[in-house]
N, C-alpha and C. Protein backbone atom coordinates (compact mmCIF):
# COMPACT_ATOMS: atom_id res chain seq x y z
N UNK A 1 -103.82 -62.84 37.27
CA UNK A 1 -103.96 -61.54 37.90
C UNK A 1 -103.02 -60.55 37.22
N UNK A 2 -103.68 -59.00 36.87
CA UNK A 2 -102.76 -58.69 35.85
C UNK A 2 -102.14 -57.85 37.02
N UNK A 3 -100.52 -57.68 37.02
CA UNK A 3 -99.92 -56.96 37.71
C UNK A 3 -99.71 -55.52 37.16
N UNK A 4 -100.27 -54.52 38.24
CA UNK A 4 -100.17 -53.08 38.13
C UNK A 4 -98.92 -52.21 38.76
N UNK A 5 -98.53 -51.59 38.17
CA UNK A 5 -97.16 -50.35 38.93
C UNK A 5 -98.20 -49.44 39.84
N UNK A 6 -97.88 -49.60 41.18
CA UNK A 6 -98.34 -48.70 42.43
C UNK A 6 -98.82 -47.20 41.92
N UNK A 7 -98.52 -46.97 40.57
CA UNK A 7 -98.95 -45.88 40.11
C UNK A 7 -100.13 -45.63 39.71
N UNK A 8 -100.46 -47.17 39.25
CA UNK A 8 -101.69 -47.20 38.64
C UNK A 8 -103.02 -47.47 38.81
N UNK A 9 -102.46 -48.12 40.69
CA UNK A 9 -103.21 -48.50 41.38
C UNK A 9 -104.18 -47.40 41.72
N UNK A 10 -105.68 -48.05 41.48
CA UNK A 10 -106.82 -47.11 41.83
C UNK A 10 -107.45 -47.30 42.87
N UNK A 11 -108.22 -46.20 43.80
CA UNK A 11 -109.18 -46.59 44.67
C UNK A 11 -110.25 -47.27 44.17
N UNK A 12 -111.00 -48.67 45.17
CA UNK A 12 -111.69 -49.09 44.47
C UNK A 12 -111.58 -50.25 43.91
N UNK A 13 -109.98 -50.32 43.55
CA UNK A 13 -109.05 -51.72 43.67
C UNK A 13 -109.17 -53.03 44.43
N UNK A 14 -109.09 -54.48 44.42
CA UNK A 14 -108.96 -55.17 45.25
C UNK A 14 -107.90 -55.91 44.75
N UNK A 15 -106.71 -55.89 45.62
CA UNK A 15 -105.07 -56.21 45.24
C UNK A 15 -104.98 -57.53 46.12
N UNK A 16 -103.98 -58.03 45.41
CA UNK A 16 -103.26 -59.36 46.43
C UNK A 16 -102.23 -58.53 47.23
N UNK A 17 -101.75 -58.45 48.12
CA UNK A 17 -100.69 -57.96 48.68
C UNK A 17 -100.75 -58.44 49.89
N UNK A 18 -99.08 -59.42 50.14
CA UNK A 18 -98.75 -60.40 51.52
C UNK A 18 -99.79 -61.49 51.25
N UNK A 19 -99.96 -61.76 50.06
CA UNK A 19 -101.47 -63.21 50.26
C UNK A 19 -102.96 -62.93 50.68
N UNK A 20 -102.95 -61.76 50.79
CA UNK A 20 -104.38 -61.42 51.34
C UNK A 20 -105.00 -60.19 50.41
N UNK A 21 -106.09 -60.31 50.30
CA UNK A 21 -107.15 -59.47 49.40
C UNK A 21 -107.61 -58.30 50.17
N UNK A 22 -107.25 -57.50 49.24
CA UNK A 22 -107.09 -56.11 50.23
C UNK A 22 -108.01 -55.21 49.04
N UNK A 23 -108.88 -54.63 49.62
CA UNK A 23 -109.68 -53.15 49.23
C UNK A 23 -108.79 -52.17 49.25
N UNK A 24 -108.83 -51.43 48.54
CA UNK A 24 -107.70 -50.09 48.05
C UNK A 24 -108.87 -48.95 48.29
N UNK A 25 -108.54 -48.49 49.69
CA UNK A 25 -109.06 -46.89 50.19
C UNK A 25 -109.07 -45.71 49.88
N UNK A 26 -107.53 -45.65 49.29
CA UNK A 26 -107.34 -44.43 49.18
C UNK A 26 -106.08 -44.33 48.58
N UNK A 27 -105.34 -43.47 47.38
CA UNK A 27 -103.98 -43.90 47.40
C UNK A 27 -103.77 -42.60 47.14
N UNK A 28 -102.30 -42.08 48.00
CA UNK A 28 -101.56 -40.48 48.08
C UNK A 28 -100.49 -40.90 46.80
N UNK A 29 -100.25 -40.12 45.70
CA UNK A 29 -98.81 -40.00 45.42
C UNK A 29 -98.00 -39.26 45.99
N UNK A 30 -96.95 -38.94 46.39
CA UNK A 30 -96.10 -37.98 47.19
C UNK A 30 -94.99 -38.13 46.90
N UNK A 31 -94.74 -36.31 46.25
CA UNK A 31 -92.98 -36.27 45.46
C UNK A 31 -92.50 -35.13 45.99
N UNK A 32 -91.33 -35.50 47.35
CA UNK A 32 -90.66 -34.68 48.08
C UNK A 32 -89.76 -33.80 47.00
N UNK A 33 -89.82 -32.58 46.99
CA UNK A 33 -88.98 -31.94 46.40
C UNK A 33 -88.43 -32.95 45.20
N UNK A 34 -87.00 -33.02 44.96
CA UNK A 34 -86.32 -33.60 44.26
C UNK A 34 -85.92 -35.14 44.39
N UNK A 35 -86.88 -35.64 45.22
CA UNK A 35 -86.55 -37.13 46.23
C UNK A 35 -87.65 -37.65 44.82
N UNK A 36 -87.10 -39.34 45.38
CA UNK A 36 -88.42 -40.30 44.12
C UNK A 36 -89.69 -40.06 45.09
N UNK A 37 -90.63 -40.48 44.12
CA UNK A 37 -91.97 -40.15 44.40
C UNK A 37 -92.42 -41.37 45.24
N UNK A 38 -93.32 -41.11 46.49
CA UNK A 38 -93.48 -42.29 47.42
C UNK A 38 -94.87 -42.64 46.97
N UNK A 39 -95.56 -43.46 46.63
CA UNK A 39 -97.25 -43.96 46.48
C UNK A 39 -97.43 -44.76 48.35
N UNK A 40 -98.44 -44.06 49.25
CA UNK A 40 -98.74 -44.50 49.90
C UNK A 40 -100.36 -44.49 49.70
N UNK A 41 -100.62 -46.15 50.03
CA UNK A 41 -101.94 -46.65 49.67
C UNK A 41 -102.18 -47.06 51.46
N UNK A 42 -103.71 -46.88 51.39
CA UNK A 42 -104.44 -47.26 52.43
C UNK A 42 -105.43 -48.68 51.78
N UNK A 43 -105.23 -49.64 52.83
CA UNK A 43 -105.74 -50.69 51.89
C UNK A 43 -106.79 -51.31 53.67
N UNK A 44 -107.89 -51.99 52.94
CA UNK A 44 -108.21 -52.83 53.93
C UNK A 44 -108.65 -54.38 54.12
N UNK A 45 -108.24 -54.90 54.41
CA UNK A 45 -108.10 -56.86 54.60
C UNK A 45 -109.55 -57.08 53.98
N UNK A 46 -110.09 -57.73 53.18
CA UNK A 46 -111.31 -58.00 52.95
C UNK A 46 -112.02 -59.18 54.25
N UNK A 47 -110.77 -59.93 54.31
CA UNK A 47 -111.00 -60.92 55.56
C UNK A 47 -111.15 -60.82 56.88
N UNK A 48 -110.03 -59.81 57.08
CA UNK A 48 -110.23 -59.37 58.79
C UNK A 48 -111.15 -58.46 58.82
N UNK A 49 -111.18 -57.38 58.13
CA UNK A 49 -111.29 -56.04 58.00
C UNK A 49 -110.51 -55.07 58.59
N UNK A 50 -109.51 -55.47 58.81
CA UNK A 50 -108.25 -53.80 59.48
C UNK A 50 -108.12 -53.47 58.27
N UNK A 51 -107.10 -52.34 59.02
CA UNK A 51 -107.22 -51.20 57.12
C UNK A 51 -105.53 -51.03 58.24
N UNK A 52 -104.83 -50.65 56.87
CA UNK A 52 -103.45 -50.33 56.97
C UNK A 52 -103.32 -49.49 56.26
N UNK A 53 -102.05 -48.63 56.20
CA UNK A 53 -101.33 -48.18 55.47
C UNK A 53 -99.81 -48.24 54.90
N UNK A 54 -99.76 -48.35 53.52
CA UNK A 54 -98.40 -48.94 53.41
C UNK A 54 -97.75 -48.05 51.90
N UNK A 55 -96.12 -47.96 52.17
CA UNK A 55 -95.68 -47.06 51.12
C UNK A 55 -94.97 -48.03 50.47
N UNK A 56 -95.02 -47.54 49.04
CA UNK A 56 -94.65 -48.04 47.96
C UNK A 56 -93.69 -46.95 46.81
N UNK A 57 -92.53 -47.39 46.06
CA UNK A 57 -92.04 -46.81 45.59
C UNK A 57 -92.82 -47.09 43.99
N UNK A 58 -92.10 -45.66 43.60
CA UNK A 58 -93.36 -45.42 41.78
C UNK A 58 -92.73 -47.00 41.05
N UNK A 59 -92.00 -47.77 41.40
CA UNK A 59 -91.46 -48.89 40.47
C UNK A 59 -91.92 -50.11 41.18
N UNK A 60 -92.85 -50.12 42.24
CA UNK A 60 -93.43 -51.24 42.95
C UNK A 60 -94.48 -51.85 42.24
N UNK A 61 -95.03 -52.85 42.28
CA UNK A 61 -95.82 -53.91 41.53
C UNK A 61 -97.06 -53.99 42.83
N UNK A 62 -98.04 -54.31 42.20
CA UNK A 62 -99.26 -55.13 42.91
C UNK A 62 -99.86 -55.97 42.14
N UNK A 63 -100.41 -57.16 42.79
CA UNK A 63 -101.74 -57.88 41.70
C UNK A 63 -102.80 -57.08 41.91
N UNK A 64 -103.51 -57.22 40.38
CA UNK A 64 -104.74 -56.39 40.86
C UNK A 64 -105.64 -58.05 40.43
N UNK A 65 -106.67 -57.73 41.58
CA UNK A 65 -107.82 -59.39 42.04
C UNK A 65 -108.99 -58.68 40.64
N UNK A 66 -109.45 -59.99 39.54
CA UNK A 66 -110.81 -59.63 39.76
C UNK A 66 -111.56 -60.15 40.58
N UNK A 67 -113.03 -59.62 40.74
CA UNK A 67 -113.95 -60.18 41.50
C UNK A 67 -115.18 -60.23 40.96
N UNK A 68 -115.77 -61.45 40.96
CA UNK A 68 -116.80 -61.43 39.88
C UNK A 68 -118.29 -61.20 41.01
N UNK A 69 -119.09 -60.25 40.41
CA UNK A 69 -120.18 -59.85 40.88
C UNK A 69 -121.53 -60.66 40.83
N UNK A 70 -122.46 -61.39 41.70
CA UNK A 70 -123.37 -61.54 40.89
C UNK A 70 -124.74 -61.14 41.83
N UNK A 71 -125.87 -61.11 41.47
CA UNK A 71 -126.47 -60.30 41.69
C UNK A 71 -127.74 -61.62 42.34
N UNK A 72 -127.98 -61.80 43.59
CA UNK A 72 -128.79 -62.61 44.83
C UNK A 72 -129.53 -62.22 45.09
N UNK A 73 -130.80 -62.52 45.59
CA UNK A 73 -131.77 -62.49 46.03
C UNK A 73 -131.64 -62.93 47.83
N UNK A 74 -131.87 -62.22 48.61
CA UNK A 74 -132.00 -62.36 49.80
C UNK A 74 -132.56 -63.56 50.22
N UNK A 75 -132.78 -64.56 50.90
CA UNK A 75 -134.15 -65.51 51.34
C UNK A 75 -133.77 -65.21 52.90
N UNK A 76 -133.10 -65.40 53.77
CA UNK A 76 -133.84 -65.93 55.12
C UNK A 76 -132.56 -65.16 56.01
N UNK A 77 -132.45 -65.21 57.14
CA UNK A 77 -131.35 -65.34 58.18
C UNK A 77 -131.41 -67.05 58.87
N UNK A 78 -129.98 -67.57 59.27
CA UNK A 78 -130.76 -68.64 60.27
C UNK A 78 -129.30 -68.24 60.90
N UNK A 79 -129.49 -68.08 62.23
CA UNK A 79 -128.23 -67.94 63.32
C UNK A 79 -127.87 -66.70 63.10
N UNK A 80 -126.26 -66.81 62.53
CA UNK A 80 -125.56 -65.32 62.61
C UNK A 80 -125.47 -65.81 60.93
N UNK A 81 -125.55 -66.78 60.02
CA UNK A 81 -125.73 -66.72 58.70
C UNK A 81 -126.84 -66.20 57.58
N UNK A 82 -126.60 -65.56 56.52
CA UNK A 82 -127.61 -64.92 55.66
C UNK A 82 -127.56 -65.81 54.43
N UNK A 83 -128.75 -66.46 53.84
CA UNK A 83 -128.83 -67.20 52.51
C UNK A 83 -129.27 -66.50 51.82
N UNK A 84 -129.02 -66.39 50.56
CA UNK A 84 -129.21 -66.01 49.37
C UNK A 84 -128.97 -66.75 48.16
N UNK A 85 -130.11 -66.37 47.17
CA UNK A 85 -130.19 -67.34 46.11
C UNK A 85 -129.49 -66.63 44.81
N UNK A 86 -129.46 -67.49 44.06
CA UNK A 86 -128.19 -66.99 42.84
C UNK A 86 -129.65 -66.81 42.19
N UNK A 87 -129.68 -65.68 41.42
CA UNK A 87 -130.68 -65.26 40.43
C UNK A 87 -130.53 -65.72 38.60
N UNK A 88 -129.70 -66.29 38.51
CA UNK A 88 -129.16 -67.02 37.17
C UNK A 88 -129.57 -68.03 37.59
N UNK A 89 -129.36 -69.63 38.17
CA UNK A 89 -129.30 -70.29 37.93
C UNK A 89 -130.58 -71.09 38.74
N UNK A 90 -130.83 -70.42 39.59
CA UNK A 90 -132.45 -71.07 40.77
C UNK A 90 -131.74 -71.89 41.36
N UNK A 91 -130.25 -72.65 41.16
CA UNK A 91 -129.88 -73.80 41.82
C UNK A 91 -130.97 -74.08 42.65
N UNK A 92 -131.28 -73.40 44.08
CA UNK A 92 -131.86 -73.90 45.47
C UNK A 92 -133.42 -74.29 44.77
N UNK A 93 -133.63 -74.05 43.88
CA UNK A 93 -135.36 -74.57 43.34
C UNK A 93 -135.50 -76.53 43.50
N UNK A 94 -134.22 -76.85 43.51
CA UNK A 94 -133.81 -78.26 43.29
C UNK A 94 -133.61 -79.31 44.56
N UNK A 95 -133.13 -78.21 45.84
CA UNK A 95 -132.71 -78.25 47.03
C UNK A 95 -134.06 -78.66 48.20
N UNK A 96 -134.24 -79.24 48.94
CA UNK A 96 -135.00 -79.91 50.17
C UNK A 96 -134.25 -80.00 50.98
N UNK A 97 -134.58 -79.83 52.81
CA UNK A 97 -133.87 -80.27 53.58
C UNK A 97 -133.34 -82.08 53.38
N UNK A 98 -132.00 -81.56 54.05
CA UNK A 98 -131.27 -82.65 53.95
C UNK A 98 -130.60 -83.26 52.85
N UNK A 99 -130.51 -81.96 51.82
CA UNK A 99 -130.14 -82.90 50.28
C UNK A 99 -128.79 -82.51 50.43
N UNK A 100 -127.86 -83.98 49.67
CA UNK A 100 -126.03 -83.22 50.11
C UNK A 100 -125.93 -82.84 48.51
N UNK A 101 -124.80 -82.25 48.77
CA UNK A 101 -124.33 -81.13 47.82
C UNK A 101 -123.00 -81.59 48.02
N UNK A 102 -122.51 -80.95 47.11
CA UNK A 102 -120.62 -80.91 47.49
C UNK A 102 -120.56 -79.68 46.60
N UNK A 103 -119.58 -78.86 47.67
CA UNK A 103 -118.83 -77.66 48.34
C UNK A 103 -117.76 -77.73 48.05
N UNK A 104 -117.32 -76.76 46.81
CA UNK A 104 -115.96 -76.31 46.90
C UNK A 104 -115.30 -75.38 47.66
N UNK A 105 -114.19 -75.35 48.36
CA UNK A 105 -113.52 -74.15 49.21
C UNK A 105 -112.41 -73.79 48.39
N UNK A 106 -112.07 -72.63 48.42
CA UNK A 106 -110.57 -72.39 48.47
C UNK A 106 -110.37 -71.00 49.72
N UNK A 107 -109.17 -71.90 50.22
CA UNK A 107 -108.80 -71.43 51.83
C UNK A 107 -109.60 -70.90 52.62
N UNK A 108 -110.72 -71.97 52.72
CA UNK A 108 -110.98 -72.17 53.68
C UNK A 108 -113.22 -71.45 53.60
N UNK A 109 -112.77 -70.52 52.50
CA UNK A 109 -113.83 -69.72 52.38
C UNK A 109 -115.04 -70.91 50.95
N UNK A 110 -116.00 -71.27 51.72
CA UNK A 110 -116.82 -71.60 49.93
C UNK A 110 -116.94 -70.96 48.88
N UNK A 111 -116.77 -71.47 47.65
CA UNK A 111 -116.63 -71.01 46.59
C UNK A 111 -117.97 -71.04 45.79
N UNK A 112 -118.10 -72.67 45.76
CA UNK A 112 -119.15 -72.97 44.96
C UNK A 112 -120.13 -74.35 45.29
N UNK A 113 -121.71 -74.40 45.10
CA UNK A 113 -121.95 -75.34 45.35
C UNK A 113 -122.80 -76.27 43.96
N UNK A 114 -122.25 -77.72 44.38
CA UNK A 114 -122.76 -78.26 42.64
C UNK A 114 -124.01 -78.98 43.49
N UNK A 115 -125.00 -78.72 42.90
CA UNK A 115 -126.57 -79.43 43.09
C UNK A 115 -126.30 -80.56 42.38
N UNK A 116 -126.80 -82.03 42.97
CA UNK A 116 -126.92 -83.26 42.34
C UNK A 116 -127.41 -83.11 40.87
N UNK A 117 -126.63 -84.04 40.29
CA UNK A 117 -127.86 -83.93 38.71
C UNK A 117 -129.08 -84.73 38.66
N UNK A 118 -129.76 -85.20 39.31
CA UNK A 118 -130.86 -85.40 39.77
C UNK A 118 -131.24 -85.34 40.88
N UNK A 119 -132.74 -85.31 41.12
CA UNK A 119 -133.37 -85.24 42.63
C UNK A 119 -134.70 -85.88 42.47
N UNK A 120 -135.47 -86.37 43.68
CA UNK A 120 -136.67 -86.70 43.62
C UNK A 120 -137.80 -86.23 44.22
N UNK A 121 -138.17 -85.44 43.66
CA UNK A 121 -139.38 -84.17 44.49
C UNK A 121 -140.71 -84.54 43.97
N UNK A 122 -141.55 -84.54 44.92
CA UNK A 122 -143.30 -84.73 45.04
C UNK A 122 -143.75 -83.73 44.20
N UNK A 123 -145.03 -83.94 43.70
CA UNK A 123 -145.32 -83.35 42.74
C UNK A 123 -146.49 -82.34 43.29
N UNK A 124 -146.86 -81.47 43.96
CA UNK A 124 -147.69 -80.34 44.64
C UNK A 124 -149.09 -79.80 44.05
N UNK A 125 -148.76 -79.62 42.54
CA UNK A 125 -149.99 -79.34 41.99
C UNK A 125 -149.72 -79.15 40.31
N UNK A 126 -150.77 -79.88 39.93
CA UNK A 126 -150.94 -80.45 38.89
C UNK A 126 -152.12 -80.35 38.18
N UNK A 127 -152.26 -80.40 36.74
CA UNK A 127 -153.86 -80.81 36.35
C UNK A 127 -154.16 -82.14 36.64
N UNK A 128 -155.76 -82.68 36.26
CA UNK A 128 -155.84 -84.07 36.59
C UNK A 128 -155.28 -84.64 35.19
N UNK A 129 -155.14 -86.03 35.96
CA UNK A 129 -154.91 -86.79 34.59
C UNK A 129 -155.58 -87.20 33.77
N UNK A 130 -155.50 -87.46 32.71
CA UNK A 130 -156.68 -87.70 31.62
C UNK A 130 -156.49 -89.65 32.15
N UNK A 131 -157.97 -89.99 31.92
CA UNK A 131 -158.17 -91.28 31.69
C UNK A 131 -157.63 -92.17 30.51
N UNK A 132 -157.00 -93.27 30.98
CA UNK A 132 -156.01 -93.56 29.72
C UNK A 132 -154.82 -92.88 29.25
N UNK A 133 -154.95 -92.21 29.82
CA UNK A 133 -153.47 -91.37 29.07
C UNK A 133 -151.97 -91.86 29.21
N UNK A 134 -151.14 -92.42 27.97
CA UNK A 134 -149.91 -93.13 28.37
C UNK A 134 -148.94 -92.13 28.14
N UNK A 135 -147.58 -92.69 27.96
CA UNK A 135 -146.71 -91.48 27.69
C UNK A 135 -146.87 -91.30 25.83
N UNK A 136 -146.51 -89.63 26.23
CA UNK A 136 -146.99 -89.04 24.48
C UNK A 136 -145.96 -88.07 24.67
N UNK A 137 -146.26 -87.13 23.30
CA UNK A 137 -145.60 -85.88 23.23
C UNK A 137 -145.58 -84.87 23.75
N UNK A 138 -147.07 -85.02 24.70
CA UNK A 138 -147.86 -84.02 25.31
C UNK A 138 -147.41 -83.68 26.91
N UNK A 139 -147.10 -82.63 27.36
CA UNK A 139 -146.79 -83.01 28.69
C UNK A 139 -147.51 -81.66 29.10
N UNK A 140 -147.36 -81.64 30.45
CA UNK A 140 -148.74 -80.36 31.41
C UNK A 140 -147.44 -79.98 32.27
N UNK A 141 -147.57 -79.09 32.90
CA UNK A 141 -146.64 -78.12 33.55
C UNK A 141 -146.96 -79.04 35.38
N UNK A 142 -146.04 -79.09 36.04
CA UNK A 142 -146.27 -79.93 37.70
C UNK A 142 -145.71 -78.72 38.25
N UNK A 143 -146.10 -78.43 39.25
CA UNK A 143 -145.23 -77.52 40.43
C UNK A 143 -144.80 -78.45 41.47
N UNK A 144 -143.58 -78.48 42.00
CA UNK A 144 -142.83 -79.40 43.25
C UNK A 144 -142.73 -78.80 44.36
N UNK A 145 -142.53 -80.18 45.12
CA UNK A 145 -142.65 -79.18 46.55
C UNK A 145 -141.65 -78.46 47.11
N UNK A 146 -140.77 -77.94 46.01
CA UNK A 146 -140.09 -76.80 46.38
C UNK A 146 -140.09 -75.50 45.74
N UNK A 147 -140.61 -75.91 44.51
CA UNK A 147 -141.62 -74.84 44.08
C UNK A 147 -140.98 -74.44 42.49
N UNK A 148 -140.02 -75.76 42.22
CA UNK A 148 -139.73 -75.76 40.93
C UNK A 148 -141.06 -76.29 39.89
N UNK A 149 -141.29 -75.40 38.94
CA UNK A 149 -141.91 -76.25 37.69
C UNK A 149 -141.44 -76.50 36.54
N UNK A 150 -141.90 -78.40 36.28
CA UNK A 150 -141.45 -78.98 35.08
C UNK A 150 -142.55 -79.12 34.49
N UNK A 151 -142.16 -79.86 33.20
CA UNK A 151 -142.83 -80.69 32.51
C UNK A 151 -142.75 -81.88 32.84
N UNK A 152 -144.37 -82.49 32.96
CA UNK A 152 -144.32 -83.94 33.10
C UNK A 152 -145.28 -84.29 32.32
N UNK A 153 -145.72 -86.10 31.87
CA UNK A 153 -146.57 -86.38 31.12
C UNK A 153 -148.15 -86.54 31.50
N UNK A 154 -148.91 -86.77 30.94
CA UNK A 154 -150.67 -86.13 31.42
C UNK A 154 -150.31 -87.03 32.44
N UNK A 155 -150.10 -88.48 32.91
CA UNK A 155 -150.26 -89.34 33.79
C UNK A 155 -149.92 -89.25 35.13
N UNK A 156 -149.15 -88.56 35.26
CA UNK A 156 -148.24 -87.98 36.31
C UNK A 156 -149.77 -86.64 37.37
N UNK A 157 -149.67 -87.23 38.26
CA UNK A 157 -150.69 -86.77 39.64
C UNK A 157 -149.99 -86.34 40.67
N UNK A 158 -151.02 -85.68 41.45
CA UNK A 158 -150.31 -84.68 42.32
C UNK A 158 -149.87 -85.99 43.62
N UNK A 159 -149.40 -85.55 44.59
CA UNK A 159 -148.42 -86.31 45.46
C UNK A 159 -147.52 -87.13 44.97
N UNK A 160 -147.03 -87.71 43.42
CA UNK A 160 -146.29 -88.38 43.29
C UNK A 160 -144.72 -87.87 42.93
N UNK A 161 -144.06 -89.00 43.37
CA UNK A 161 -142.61 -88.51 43.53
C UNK A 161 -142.03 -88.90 42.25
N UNK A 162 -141.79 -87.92 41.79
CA UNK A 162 -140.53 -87.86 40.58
C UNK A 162 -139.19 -87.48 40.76
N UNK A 163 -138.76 -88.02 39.16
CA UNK A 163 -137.13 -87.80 39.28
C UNK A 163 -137.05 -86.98 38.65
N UNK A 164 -136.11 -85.43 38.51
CA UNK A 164 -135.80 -85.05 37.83
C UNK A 164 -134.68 -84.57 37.78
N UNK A 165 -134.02 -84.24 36.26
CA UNK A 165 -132.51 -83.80 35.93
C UNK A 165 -133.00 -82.22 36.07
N UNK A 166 -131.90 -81.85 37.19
CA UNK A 166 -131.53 -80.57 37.28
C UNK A 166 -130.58 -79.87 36.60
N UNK A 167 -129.84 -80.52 35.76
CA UNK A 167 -129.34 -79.56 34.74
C UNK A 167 -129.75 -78.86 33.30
N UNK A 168 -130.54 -79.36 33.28
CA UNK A 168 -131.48 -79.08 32.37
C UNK A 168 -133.21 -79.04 32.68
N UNK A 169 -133.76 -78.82 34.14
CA UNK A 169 -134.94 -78.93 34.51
C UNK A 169 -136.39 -79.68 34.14
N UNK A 170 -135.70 -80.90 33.47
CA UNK A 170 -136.30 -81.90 32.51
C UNK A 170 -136.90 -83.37 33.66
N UNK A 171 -137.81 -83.57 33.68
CA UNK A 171 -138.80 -84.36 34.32
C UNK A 171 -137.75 -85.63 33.65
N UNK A 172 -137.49 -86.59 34.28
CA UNK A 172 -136.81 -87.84 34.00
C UNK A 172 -138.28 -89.62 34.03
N UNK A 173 -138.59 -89.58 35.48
CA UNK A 173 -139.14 -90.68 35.30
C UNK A 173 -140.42 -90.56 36.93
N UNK A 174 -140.83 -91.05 36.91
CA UNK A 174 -141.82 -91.51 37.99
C UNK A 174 -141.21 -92.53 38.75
N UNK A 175 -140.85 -92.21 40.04
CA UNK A 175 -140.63 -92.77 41.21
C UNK A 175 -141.26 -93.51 42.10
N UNK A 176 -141.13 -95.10 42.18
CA UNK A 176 -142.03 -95.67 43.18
C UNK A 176 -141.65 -96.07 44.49
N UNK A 177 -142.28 -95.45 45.33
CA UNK A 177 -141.71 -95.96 46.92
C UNK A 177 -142.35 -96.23 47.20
């Protein structure tokens, strides 16, 4: 975090200050006559949301936070929670009820979630298969029932359950249950 002089601090800002991530509202410089110059910033908790105000002398320090932006797609409400999908990566294309994941936090808030590197999803719609057809070079496009599409080989029919690597969206093997 690169540390800024209260001088430099801009509205628009999101600072560490007391351990907590604070939005920068508004900031006054103010130079009484011949007195040092006071920087009073209006800041507000990103967490709680109160907004304070607090003075700082022109030789005071802040962290300034980055915050990295990325740009979601809305999907659903359920309760008082809102999901949204990451538009880079489709992660949730991979996702079915009930699939675990592991969840990183830091304090307390999620950070990040890692999708299994494989999964086994039914295959929804497909061309037919050619008669005889073994594995080749050739593969036909499957849609899953979550609405990811791979490549799979001509043999591969609709309702059947495959494996595939989600880090690379690569059809792995045919699944028998």
């Amino acid at each position: 975090m690169p540390n800024l002089g209260c001088t430099e601090v801009r509205k628009g800002m999101i600072v560490n200050f007391e351990g907590q991530l604070q939005y920068v509202m508004n900031v006054y410089h103010h130079t009484p006559g011949n007195l040092r110059a006071v920087i009073q910033i209006k800041m507000r908790n990103l967490k709680s949301g109160n907004s304070k105000e607090t003075r700082f002398s022109s030789g005071d320090k802040l962290d300034v936070v980055h915050i990295e932006q990325v740009d979601m797609e809305y999907l659903y409400q359920d309760g008082e929670s809102y999901v949204f999908m990451n538009q880079e990566n489709f992660d949730v294309q991979w996702l079915k009820e009930n699939t675990i994941c592991k969840v990183e936090f830091y304090e307390g808030s999620a950070i990040a979630v890692e999708v299994p590197f494989t999964v086994e999803l039914k295959v929804v719609e497909t061309e037919p298969s050619l008669k005889g057809a073994t594995i080749t070079n050739v593969y036909k496009a499957a849609k899953l029932e979550t609405g990811a599409t791979v490549q799979v080989p001509p043999f591969i029919e609709i309702g059947e359950l495959i494996r595939v690597d989600t880090r690379e969206a690569k059809y792995l093997e045919r699944v028998n249950k």
